[in-house]
N, C-alpha and C. Protein backbone atom coordinates (compact mmCIF):
# COMPACT_ATOMS: atom_id res chain seq x y z
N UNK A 1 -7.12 -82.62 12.21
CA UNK A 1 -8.18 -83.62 12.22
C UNK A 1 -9.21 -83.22 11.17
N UNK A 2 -9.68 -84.00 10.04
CA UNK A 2 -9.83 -83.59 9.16
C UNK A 2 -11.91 -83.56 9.83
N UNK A 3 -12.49 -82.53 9.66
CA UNK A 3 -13.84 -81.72 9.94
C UNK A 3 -13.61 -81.14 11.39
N UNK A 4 -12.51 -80.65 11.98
CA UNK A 4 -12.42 -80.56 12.91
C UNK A 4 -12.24 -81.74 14.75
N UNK A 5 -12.09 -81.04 15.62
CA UNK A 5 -11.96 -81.96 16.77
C UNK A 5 -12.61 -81.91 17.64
N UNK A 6 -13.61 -82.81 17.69
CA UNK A 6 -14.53 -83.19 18.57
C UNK A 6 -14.36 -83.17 20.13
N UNK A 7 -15.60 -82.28 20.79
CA UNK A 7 -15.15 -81.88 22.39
C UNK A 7 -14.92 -83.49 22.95
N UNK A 8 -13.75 -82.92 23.80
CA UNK A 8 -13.75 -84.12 24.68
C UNK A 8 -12.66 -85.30 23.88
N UNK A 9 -12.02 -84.99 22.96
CA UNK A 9 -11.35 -85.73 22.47
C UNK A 9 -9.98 -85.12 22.29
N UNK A 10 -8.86 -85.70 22.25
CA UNK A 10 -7.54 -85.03 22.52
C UNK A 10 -7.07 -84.52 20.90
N UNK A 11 -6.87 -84.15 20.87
CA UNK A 11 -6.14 -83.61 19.28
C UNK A 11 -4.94 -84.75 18.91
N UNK A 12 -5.04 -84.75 18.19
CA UNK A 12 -4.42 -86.38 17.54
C UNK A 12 -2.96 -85.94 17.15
N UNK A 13 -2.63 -84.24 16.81
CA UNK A 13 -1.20 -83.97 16.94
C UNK A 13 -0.65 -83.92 18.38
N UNK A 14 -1.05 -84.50 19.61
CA UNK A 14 -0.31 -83.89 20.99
C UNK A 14 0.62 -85.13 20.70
N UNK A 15 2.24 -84.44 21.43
CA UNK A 15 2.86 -85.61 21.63
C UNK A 15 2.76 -86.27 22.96
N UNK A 16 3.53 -87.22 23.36
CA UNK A 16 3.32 -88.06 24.64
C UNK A 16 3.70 -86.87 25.97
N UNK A 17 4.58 -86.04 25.47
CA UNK A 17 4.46 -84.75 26.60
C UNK A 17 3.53 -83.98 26.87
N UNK A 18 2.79 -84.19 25.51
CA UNK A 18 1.63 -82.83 25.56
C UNK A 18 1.33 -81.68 24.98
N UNK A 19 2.56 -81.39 24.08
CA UNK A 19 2.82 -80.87 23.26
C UNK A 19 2.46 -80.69 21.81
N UNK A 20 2.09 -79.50 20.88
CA UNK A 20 1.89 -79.46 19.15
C UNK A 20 2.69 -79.96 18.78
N UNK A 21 2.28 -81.07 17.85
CA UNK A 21 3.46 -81.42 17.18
C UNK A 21 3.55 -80.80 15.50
N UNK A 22 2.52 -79.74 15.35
CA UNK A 22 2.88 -79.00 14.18
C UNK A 22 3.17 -77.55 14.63
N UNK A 23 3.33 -77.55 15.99
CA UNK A 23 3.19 -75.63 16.54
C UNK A 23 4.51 -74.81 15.21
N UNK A 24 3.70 -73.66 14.96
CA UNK A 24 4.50 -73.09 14.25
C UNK A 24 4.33 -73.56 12.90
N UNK A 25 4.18 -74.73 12.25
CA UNK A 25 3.64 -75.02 10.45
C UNK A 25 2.43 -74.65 10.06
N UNK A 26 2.68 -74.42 8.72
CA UNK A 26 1.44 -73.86 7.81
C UNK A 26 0.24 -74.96 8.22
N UNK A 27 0.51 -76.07 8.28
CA UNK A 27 -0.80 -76.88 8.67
C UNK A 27 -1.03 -76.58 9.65
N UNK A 28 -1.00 -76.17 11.16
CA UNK A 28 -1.31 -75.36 12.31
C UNK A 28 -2.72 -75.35 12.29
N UNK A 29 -4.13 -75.79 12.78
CA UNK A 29 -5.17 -75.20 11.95
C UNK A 29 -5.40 -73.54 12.88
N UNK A 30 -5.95 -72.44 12.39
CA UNK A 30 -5.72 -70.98 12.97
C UNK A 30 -6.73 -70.73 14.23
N UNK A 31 -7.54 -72.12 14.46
CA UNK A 31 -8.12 -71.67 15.36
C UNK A 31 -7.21 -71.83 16.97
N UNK A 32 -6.17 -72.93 16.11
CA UNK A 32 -5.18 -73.39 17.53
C UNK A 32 -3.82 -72.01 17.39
N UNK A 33 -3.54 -71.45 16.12
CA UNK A 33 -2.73 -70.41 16.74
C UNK A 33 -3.39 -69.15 16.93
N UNK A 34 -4.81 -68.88 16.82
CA UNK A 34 -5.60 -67.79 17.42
C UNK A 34 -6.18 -67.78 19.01
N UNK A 35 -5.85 -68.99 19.31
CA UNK A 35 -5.98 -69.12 20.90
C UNK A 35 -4.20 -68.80 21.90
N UNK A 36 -4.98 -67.98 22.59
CA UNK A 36 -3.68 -67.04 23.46
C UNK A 36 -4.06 -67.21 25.08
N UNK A 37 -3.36 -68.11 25.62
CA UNK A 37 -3.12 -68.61 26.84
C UNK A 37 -2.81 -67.11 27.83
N UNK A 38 -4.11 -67.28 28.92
CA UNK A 38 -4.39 -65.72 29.82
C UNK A 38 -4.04 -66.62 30.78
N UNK A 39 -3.62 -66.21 32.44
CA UNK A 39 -3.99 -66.66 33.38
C UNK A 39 -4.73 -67.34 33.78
N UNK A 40 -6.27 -66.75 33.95
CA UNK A 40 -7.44 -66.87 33.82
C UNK A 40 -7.70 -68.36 33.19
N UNK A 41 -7.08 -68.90 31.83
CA UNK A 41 -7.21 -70.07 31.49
C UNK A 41 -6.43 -70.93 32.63
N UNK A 42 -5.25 -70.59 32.37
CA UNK A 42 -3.94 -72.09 32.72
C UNK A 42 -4.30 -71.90 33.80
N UNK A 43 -4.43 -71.17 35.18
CA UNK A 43 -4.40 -71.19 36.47
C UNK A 43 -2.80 -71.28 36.81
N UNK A 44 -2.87 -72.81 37.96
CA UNK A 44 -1.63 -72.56 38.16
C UNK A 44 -1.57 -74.28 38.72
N UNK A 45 -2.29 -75.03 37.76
CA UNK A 45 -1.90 -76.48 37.22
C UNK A 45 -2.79 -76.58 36.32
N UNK A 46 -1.69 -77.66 35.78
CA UNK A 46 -2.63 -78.64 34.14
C UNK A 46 -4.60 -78.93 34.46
N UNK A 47 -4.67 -79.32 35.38
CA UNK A 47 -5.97 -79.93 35.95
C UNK A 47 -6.82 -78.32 35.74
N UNK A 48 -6.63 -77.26 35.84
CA UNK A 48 -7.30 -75.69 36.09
C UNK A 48 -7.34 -75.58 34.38
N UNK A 49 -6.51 -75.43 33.63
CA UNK A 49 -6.35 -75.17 32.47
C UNK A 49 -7.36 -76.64 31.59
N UNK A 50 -6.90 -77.54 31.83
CA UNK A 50 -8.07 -78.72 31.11
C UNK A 50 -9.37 -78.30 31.48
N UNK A 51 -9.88 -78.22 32.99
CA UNK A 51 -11.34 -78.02 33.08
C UNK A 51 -11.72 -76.86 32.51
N UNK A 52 -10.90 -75.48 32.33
CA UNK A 52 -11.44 -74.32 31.39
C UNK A 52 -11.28 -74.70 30.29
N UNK A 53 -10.73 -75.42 29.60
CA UNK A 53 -10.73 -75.96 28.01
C UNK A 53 -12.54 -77.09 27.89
N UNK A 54 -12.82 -77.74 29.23
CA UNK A 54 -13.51 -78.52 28.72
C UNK A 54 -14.79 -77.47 29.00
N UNK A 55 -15.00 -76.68 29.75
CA UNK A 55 -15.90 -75.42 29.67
C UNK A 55 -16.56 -75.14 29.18
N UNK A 56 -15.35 -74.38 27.87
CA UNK A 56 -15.24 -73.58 26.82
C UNK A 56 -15.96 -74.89 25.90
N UNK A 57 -15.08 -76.23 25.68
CA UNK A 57 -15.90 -76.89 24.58
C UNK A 57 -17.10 -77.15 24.96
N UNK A 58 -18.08 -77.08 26.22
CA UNK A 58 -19.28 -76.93 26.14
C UNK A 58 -20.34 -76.20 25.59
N UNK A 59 -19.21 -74.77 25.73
CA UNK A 59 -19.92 -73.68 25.65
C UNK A 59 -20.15 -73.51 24.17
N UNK A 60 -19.17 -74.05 23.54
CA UNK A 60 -19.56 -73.86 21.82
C UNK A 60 -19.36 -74.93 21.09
N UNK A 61 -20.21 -75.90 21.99
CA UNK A 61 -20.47 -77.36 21.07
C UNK A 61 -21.71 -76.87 20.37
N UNK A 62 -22.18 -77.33 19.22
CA UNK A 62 -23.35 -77.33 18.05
C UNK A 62 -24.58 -77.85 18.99
């Protein structure tokens, strides 16, 4: 997403599963392959892992 991706907005590469659809290519941007999935994030459903993602984009919105 070209200046970055705005909290609260889905990343415009997910596919309809949910999935990167560049995981692994040089376009990748490094802040998405410098993020490393702990426990602590995902929990132990999708719903645990989104609300620590939307958290986090509070925590270091501008």
């Amino acid at each position: 997403m070209p200046g970055g991706k705005p909290a609260g907005v889905a990343c415009v590469q997910l596919t309809a599963e949910l999935r990167c659809a560049i995981f692994g290519r040089p376009e990748r941007p490094a802040v998405c392959a410098a993020l490393r999935p702990a426990p602590d994030m995902c929990g132990a459903t999708r719903e645990h892992a989104m609300q620590w993602l939307r958290v986090l984009e509070r925590q270091t919105a501008p």
